[in-house]
C-alpha atoms as a PDB file:
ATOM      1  CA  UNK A   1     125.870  80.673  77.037  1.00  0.00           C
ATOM      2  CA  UNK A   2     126.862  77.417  75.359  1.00  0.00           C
ATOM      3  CA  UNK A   3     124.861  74.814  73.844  1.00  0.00           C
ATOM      4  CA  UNK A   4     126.891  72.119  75.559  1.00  0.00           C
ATOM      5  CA  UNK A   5     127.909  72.396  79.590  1.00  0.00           C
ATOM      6  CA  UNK A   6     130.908  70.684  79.156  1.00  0.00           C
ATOM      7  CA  UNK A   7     132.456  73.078  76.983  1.00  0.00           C
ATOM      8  CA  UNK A   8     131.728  76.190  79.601  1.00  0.00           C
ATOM      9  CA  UNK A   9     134.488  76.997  81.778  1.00  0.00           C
ATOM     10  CA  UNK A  10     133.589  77.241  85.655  1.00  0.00           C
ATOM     11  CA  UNK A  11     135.047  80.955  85.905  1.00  0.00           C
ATOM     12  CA  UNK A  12     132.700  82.102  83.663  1.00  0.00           C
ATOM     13  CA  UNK A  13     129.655  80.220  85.609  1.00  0.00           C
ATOM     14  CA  UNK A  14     131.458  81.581  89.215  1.00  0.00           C
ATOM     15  CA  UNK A  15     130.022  84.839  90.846  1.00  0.00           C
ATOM     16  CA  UNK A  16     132.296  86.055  93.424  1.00  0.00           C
ATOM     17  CA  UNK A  17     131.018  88.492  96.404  1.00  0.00           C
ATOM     18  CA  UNK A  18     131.899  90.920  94.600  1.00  0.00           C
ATOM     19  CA  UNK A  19     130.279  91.087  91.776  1.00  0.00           C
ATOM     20  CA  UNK A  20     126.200  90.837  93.366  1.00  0.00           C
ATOM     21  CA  UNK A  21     124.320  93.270  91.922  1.00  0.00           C
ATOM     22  CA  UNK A  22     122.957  95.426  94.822  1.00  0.00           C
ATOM     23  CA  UNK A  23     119.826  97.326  94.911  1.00  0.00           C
ATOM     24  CA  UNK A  24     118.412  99.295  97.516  1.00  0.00           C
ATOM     25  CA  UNK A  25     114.692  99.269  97.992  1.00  0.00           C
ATOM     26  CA  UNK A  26     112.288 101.689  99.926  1.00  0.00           C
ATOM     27  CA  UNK A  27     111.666  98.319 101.755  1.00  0.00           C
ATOM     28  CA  UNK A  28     115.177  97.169 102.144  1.00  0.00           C
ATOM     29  CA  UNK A  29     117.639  95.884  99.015  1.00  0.00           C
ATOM     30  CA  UNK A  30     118.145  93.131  96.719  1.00  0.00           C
ATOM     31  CA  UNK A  31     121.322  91.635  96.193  1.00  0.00           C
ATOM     32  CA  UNK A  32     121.333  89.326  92.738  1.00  0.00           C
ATOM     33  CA  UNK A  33     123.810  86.280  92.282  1.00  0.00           C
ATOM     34  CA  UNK A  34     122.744  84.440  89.552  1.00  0.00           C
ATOM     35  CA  UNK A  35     120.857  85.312  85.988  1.00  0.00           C
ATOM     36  CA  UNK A  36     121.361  86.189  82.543  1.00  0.00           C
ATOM     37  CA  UNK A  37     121.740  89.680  82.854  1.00  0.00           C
ATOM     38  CA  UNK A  38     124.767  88.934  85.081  1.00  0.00           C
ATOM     39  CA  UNK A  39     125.664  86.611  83.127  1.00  0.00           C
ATOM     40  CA  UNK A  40     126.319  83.303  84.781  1.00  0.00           C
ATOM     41  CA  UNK A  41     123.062  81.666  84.013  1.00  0.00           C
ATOM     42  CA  UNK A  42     120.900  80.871  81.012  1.00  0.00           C
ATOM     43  CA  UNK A  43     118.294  79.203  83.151  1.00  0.00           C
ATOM     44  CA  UNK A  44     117.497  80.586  86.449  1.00  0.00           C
ATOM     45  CA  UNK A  45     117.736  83.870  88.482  1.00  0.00           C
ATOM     46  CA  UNK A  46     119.092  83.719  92.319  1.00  0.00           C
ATOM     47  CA  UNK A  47     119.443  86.050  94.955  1.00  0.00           C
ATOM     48  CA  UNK A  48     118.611  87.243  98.303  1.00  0.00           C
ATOM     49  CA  UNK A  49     116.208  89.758  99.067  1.00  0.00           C
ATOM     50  CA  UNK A  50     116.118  91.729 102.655  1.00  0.00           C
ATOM     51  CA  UNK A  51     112.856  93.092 103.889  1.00  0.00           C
ATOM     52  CA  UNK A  52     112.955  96.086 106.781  1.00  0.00           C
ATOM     53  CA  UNK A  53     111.340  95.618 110.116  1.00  0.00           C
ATOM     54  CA  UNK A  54     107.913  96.745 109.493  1.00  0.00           C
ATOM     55  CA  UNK A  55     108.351  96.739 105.866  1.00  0.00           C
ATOM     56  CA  UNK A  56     106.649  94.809 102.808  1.00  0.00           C
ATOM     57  CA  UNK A  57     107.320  94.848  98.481  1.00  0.00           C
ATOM     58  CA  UNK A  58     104.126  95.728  96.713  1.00  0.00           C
ATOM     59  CA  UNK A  59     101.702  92.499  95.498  1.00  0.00           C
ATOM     60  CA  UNK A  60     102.972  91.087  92.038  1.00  0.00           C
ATOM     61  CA  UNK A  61     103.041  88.462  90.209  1.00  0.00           C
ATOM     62  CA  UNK A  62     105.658  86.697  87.641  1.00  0.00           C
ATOM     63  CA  UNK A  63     104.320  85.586  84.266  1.00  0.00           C
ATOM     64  CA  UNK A  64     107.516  83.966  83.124  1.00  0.00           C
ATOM     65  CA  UNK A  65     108.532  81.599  85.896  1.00  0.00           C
ATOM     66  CA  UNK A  66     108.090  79.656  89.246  1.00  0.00           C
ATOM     67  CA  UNK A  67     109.890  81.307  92.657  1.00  0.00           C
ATOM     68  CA  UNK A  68     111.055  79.704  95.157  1.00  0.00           C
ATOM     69  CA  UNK A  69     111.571  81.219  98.832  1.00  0.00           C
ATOM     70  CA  UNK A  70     112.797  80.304 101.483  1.00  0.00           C
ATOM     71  CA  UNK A  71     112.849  82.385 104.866  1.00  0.00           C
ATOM     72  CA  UNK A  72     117.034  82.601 105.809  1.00  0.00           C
ATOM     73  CA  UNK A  73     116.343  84.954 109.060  1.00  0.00           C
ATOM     74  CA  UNK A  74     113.569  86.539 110.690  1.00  0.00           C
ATOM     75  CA  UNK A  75     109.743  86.281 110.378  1.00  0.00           C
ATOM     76  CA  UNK A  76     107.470  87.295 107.688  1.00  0.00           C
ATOM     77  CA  UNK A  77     103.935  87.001 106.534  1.00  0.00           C
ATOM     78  CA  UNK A  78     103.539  85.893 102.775  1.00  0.00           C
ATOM     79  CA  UNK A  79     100.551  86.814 101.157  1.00  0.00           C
ATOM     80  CA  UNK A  80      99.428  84.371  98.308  1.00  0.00           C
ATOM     81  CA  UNK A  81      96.033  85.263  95.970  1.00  0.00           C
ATOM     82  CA  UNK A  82      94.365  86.651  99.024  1.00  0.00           C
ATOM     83  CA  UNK A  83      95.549  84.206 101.958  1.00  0.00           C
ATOM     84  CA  UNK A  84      98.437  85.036 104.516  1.00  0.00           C
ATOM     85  CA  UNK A  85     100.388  82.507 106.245  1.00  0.00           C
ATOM     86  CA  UNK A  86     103.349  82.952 108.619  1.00  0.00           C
ATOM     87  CA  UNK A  87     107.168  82.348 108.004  1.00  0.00           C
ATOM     88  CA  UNK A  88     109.822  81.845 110.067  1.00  0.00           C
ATOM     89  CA  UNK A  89     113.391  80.085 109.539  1.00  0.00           C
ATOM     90  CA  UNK A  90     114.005  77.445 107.639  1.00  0.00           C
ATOM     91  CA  UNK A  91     109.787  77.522 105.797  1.00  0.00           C
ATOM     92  CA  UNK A  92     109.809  77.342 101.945  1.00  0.00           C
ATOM     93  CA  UNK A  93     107.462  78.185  99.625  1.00  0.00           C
ATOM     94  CA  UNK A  94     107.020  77.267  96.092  1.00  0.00           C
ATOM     95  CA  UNK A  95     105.041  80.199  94.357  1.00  0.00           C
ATOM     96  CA  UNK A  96     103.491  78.990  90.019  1.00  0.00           C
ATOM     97  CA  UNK A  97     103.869  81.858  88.013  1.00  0.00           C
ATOM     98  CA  UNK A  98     100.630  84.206  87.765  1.00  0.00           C
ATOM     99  CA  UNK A  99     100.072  84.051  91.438  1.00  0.00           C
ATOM    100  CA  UNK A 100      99.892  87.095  92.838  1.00  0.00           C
ATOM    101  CA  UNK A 101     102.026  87.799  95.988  1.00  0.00           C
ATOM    102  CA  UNK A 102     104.396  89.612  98.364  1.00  0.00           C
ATOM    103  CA  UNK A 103     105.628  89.683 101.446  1.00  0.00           C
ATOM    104  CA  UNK A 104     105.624  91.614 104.587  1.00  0.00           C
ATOM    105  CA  UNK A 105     108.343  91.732 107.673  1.00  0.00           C
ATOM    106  CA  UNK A 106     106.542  90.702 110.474  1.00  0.00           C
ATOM    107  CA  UNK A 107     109.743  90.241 112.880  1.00  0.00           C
ATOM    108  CA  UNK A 108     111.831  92.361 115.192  1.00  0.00           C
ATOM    109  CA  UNK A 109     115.164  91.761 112.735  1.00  0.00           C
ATOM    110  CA  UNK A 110     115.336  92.170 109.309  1.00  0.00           C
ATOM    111  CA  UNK A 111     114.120  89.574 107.018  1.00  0.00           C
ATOM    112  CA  UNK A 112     116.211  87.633 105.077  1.00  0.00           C
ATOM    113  CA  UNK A 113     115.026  85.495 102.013  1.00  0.00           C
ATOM    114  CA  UNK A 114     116.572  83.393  99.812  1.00  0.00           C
ATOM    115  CA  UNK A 115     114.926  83.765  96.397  1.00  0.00           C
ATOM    116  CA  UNK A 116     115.084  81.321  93.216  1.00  0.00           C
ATOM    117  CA  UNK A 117     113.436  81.863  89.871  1.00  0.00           C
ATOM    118  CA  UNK A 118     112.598  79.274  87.096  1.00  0.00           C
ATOM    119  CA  UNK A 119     113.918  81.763  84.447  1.00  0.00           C
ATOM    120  CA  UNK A 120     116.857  83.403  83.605  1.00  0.00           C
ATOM    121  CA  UNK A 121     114.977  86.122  82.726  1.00  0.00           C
ATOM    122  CA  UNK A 122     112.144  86.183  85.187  1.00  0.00           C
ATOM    123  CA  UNK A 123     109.382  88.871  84.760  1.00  0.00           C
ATOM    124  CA  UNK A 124     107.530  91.009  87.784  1.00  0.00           C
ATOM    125  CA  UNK A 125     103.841  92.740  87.322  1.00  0.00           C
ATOM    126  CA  UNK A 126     102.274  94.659  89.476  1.00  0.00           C
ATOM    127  CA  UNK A 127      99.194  93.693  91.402  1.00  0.00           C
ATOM    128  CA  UNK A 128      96.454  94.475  88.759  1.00  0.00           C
ATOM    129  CA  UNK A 129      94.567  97.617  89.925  1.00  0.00           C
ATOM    130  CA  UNK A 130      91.178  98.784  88.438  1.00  0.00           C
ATOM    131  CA  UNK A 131      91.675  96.971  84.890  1.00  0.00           C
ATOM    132  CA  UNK A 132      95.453  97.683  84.131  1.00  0.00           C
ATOM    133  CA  UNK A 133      98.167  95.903  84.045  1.00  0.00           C
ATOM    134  CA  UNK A 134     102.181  96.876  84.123  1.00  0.00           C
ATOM    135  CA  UNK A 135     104.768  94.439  82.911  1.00  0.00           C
ATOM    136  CA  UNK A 136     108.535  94.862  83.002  1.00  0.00           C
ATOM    137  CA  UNK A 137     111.148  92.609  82.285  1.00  0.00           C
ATOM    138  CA  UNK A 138     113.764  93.439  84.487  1.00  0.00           C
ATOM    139  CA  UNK A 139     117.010  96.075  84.028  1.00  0.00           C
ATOM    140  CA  UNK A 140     120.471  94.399  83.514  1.00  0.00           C
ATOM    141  CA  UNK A 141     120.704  96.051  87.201  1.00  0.00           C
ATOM    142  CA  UNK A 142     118.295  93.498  88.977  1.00  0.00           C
ATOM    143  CA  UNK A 143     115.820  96.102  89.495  1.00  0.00           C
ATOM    144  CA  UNK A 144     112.031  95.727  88.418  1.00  0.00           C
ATOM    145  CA  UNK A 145     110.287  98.339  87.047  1.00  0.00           C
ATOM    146  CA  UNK A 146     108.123  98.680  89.868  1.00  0.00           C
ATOM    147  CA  UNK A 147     110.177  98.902  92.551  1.00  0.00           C
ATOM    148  CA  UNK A 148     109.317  95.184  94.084  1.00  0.00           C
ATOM    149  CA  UNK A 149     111.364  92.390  95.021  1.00  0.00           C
ATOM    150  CA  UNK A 150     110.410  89.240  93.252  1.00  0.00           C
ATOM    151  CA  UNK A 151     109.220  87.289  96.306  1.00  0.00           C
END
């Protein structure tokens, strides 16, 4: 990406429909707008993630960067370092890097959440389990190494 915004020209910043990188999940699918790997941002990540009925990503964290979410259809319970509170339509929540969370469709439709990441090239890790630790940047795909939505 350029040093200087001025000089970068808006086609090369513009992600049409169809060019979202879409992942299915075991949970539901991913579908990534915005981030380096596409190549339309130096700075953030962007995308939409859709969650099952009945279904929830695995407990992570991001190292890297700051996410924000915000809950675009349905209901869901977000899990944050140990504490659950509800979301429905139109809640946002701002989630620091290193806290560990997820989310889990709580609603009779799927889930639909607007996701936003502080970097470009935002990192997931698994919830640590009995002293280990797995880190993954993520594919040029949008998928993690683990499977998990960054939520």
């Amino acid at each position: 990406m350029a040093d200087n915004p001025m000089a970068v020209n808006i086609d090369s910043r513009l992600g049409r429909s169809a060019d979202h990188v879409i992942v299915p999940m075991p949970w539901g699918r991913l579908e990534w707008r915005v981030s380096a790997e596409i190549g339309n941002s130096a700075t953030m990540t962007v995308g939409t993630c859709f969650i099952d009925v009945g279904m929830a990503n695995g407990r992570h964290f991001h190292p890297n960067c700051d996410e924000v979410l915000t809950v675009v259809r349905g209901q869901i319970v977000h899990s944050w370092n140990g504490e659950e509170r509800v979301m429905n339509v139109g809640d946002v929540i701002s989630i620091p890097q290193g806290v560990v969370h997820n989310a889990r469709n709580t609603g009779d439709t799927v889930a639909e959440l607007a996701i936003c990441f502080s970097s470009a090239y935002r990192t997931t890790c698994d919830e640590p389990a009995q002293g280990s630790l797995a880190t993954s940047a993520n594919s040029p795909n949008g998928e993690d190494h683990d499977g998990q939505a960054d939520l």
